[in-house]
C-alpha atoms as a PDB file:
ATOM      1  CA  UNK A   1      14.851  -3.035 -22.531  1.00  0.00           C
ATOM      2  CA  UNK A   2      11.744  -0.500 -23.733  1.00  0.00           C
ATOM      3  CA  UNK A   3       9.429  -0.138 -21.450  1.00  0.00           C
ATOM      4  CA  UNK A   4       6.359  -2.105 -24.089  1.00  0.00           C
ATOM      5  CA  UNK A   5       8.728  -5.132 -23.348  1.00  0.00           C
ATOM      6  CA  UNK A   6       8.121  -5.475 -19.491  1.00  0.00           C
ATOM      7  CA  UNK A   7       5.244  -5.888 -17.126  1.00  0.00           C
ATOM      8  CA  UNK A   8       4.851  -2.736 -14.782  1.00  0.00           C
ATOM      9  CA  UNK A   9       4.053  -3.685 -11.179  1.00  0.00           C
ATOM     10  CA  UNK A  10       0.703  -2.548  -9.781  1.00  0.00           C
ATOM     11  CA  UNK A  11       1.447   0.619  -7.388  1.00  0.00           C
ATOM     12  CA  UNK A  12      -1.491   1.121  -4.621  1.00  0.00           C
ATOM     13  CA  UNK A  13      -1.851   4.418  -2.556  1.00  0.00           C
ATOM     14  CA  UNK A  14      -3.899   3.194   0.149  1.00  0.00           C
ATOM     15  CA  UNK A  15      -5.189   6.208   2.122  1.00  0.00           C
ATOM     16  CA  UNK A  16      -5.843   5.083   5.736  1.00  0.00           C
ATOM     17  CA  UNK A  17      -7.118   6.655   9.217  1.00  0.00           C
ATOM     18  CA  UNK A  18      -6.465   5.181  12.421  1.00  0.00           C
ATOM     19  CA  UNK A  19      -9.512   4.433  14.884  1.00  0.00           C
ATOM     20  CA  UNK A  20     -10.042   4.913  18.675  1.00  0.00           C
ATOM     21  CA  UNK A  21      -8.870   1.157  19.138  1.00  0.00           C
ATOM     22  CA  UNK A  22      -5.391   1.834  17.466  1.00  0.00           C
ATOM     23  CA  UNK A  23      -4.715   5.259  19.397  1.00  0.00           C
ATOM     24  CA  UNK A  24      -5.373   2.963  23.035  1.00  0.00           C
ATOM     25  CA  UNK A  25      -2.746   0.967  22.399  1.00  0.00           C
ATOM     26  CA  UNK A  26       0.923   2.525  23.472  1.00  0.00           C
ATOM     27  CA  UNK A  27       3.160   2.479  20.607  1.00  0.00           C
ATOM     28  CA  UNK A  28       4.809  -0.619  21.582  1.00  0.00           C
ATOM     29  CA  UNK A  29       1.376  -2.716  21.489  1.00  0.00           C
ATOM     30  CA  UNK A  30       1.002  -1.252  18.172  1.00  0.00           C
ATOM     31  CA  UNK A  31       4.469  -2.523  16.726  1.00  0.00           C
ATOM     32  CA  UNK A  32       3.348  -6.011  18.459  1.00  0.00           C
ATOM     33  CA  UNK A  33      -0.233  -6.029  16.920  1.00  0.00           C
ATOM     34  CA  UNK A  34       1.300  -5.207  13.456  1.00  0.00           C
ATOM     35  CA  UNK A  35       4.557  -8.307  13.781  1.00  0.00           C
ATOM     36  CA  UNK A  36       1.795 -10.751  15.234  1.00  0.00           C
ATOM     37  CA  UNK A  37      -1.575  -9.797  13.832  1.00  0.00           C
ATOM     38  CA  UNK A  38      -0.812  -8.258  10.327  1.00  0.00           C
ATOM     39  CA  UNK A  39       2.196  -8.903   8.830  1.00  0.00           C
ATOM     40  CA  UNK A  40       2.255 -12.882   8.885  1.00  0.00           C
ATOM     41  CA  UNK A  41      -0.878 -13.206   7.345  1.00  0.00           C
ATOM     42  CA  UNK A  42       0.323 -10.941   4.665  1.00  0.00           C
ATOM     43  CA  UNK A  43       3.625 -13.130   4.342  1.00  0.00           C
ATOM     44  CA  UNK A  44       1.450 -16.663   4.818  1.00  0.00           C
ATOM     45  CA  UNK A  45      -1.033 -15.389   1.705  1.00  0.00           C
ATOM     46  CA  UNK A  46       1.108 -13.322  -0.807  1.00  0.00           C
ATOM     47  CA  UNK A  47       3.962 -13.110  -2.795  1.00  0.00           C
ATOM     48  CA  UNK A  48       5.623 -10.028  -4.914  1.00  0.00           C
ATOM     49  CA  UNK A  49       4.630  -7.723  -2.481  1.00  0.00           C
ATOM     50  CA  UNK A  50       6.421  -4.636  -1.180  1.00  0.00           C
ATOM     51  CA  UNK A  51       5.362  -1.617   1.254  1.00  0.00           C
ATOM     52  CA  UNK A  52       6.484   1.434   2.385  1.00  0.00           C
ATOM     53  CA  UNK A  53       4.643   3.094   5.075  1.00  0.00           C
ATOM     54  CA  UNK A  54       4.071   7.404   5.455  1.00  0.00           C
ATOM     55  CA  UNK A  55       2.441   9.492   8.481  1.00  0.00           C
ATOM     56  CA  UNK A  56       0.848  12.342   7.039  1.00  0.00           C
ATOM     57  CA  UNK A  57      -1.574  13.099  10.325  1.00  0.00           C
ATOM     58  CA  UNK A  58       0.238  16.342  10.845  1.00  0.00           C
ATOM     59  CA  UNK A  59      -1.026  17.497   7.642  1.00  0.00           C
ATOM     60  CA  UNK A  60      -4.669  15.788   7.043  1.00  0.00           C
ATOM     61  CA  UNK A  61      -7.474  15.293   9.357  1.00  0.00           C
ATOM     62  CA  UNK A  62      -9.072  12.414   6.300  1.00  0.00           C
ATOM     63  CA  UNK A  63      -6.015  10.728   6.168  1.00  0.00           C
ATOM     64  CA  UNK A  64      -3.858  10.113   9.086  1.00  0.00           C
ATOM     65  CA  UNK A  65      -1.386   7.430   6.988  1.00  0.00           C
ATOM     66  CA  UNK A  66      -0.536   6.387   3.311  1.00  0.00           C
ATOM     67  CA  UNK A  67      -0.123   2.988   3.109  1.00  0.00           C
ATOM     68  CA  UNK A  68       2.143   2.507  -0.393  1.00  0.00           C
ATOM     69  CA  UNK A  69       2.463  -1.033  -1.864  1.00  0.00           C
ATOM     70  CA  UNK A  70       3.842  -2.115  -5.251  1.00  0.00           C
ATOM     71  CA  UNK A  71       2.979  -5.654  -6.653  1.00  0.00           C
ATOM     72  CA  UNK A  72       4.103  -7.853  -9.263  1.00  0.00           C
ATOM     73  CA  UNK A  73       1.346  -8.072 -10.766  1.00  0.00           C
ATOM     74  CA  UNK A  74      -2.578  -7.480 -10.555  1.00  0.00           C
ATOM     75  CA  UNK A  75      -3.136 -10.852  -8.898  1.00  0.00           C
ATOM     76  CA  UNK A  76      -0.510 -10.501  -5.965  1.00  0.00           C
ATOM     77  CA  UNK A  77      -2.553  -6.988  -5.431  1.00  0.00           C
ATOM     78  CA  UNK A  78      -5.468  -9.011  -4.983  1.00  0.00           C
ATOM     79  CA  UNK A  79      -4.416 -11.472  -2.530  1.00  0.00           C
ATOM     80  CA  UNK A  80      -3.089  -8.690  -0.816  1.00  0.00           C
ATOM     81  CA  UNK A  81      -6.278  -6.893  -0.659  1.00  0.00           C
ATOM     82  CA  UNK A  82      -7.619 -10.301   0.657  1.00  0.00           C
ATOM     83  CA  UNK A  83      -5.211 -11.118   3.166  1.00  0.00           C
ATOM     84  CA  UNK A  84      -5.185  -7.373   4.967  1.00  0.00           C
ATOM     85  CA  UNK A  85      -9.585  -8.267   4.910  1.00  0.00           C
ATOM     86  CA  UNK A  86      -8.402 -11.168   7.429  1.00  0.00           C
ATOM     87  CA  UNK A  87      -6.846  -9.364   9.395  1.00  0.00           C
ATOM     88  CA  UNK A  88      -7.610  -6.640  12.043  1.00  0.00           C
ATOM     89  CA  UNK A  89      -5.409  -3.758  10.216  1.00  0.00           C
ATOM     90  CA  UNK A  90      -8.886  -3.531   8.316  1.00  0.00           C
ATOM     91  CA  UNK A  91     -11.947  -1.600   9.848  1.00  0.00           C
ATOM     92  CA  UNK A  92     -10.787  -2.069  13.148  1.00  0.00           C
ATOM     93  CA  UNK A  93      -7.455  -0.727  13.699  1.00  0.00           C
ATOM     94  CA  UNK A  94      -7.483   1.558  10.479  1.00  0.00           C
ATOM     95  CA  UNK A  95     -10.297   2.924   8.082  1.00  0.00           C
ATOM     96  CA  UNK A  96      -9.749   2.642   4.284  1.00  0.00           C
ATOM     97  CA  UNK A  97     -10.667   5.750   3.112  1.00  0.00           C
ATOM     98  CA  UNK A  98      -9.239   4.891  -0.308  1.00  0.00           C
ATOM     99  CA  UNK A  99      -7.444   3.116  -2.590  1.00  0.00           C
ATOM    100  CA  UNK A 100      -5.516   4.556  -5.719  1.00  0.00           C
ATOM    101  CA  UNK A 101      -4.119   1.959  -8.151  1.00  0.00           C
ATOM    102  CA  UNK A 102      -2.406   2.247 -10.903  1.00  0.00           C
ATOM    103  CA  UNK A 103       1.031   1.708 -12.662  1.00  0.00           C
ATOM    104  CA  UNK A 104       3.968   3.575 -13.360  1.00  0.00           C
ATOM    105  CA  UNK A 105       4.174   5.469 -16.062  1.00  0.00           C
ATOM    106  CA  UNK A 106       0.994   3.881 -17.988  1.00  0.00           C
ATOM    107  CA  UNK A 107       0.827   6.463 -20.669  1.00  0.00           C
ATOM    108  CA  UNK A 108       4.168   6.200 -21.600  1.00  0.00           C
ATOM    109  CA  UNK A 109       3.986   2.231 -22.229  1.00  0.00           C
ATOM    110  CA  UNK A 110       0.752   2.487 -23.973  1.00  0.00           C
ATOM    111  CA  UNK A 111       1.855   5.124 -26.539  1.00  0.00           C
ATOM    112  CA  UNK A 112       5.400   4.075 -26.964  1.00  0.00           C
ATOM    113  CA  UNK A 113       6.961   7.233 -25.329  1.00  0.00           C
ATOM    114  CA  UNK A 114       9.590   8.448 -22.940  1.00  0.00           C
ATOM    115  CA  UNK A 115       7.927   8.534 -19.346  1.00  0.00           C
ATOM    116  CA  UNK A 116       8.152  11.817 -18.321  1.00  0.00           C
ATOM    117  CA  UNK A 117       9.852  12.199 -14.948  1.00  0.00           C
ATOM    118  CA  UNK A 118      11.797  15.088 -13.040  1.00  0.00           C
ATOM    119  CA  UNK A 119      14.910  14.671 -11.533  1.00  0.00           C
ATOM    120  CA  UNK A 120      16.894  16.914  -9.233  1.00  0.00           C
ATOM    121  CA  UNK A 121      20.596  17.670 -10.213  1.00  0.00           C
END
């Protein structure tokens, strides 16, 4: 199917850094705060939603953590957005120090062209 034909999903980068409160906590408080605090709220108030989580604090003193999601569309971004504001994840476990959103290969569903991608052989 061309790519004109289908919806691309909303892709987020969301840039985070931990805070004092979230280093405290042994690593096994922080896998229980996350399972009990943050991710049923997320499951109770969104749909289409999918994340994949990156540690980049040996490499950034801004950033300690990308947070990547994907969504089916711009609406399930938004609840998203809403449902991670209920929660402590936001400004008190973790700073947002951005958000980048966009979708895949924009251009190339716009203008009726080929995305451009590498691949390794």
């Amino acid at each position: 199917m061309p790519a004109e034909e289908t919806a691309p999903p909303v892709t987020a980068f969301m840039l985070i850094k931990t805070t004092p409160e979230w280093l405290a906590m042994t690593p096994q408080e922080r896998a229980d705060a996350f399972a009990t605090q943050v991710i049923p709220t997320i499951k109770a108030k969104t749909t289409g939603v999918r994340s994949r989580f990156y540690d980049t604090e040996f490499y950034s003193t801004r950033v300690t953590d990308v947070w990547v999601w994907e969504a089916d569309d711009h609406n399930a971004y938004q609840l998203l957005i809403d449902a991670l504001r209920e929660t402590p994840f936001w400004d008190r476990y973790f700073q947002v120090v951005d958000l980048l959103v966009g979708t895949e290969n924009g251009y190339a569903r716009t203008y009726g062209l080929d995305a451009v991608t590498t691949v390794s052989t």
